[in-house]
Protein backbone atom coordinates (compact mmCIF):
# COMPACT_ATOMS: atom_id res chain seq x y z
CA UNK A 1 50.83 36.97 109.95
CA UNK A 2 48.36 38.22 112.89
CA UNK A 3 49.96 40.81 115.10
CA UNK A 4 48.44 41.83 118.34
CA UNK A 5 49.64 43.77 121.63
CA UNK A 6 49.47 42.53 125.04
CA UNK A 7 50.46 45.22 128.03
CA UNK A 8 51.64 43.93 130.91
CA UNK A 9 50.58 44.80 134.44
CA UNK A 10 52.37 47.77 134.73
CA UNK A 11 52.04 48.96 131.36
CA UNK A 12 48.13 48.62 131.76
CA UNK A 13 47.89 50.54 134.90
CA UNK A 14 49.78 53.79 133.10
CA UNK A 15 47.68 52.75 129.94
CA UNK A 16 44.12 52.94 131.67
CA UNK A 17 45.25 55.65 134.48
CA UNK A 18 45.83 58.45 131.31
CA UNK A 19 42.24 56.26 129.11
CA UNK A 20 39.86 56.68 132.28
CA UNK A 21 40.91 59.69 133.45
CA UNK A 22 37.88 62.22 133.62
CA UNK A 23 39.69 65.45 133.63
CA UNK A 24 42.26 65.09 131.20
CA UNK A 25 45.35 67.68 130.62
CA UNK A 26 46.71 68.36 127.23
CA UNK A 27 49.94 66.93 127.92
CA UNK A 28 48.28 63.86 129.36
CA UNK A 29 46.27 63.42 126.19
CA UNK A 30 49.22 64.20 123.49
CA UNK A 31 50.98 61.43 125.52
CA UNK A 32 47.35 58.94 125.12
CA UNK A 33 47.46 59.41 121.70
CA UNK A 34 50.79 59.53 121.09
CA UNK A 35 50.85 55.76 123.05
CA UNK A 36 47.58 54.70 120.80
CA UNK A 37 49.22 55.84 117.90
CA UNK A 38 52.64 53.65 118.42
CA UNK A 39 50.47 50.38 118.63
CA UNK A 40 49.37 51.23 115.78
CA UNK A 41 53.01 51.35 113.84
CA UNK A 42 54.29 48.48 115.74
CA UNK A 43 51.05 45.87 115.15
CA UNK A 44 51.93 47.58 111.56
CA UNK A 45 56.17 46.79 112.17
CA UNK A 46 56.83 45.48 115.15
CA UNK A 47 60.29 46.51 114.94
CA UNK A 48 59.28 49.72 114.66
CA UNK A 49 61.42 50.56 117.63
CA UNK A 50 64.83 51.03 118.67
CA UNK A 51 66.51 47.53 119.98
CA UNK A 52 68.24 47.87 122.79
CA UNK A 53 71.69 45.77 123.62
CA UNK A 54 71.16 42.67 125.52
CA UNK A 55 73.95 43.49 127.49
CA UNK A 56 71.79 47.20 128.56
CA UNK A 57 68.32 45.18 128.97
CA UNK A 58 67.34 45.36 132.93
CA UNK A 59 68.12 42.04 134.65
CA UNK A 60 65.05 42.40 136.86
CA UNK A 61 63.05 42.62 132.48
CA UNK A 62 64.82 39.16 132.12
CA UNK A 63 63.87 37.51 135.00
CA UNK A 64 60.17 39.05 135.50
CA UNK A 65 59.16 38.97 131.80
CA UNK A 66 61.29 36.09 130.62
CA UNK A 67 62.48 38.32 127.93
CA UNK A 68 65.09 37.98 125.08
CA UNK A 69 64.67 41.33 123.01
CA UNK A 70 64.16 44.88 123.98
CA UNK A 71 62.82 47.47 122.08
CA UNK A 72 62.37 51.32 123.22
CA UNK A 73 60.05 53.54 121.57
CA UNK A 74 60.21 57.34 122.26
CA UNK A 75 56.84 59.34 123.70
CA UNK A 76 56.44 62.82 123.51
CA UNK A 77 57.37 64.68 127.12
CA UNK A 78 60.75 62.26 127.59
CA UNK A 79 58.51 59.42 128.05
CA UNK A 80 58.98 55.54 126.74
CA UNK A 81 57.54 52.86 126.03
CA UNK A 82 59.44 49.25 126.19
CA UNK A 83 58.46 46.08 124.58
CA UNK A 84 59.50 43.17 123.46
CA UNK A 85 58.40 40.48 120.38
CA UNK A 86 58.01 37.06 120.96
CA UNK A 87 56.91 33.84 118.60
CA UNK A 88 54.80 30.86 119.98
CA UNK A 89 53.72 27.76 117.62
CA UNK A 90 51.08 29.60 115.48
CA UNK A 91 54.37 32.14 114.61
CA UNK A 92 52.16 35.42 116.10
CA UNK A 93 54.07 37.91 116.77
CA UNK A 94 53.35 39.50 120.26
CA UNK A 95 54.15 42.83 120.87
CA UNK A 96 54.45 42.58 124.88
CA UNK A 97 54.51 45.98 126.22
CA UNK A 98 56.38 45.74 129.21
CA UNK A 99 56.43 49.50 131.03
CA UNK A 100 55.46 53.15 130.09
CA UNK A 101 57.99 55.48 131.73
CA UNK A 102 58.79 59.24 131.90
CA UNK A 103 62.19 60.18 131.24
CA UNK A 104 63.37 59.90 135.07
CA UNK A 105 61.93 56.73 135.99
CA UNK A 106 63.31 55.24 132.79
CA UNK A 107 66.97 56.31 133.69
CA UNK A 108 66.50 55.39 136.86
CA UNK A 109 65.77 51.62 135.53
CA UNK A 110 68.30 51.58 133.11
CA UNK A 111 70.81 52.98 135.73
CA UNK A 112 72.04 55.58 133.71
CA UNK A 113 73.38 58.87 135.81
CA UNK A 114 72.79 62.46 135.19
CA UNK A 115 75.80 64.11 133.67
């Protein structure tokens, strides 16, 4: 079975932002790696990450992205990366990375509130 990874929009723009960057910080390249290195494990198991509920998946994922699954993958520095698996004739799957977050913009999608 071929698996391959396709980022979406905003997943590329964080993805090639940190790649192209000239002057890079440490943090910024533990995070590159660390983002290179989970492709790897998911093309390897793509359900290498953490499903999350339908009921929890962001209705504005659904209706953008068409989605059905959710999957979260944890980043060093309280960042995530989101993706979901789909199947088309040829039974590929397709690791669709949807968004790249740090920890406050992804609470901030998934609505949860600071205790």
């Amino acid at each position: 079975m071929n698996k391959r990874i396709i980022l979406s929009k905003d997943a590329k723009k964080v993805f090639l932002r940190l790649k192209n960057k000239r002057r890079i910080t440490k943090k910024e390249l533990t995070l590159l790696k660390a983002i290179e290195y989970k492709f790897e494990l998911i093309k390897t198991n793509p359900f290498y990450g953490l499903k999350v509920q339908k009921k929890l998946i962001p209705k504005e994922y659904r209706i953008k992205h068409n989605i059905k699954n959710l999957y979260r993958v944890s980043l060093p520095m309280f960042w995530r990366m989101l993706y979901t698996l789909r199947e088309n004739q040829e039974v590929e799957i397709i690791a669709f990375i949807l968004d790249i977050h740090n920890h406050k913009e992804y609470n901030k999608r998934f609505s949860y509130k600071k205790k």
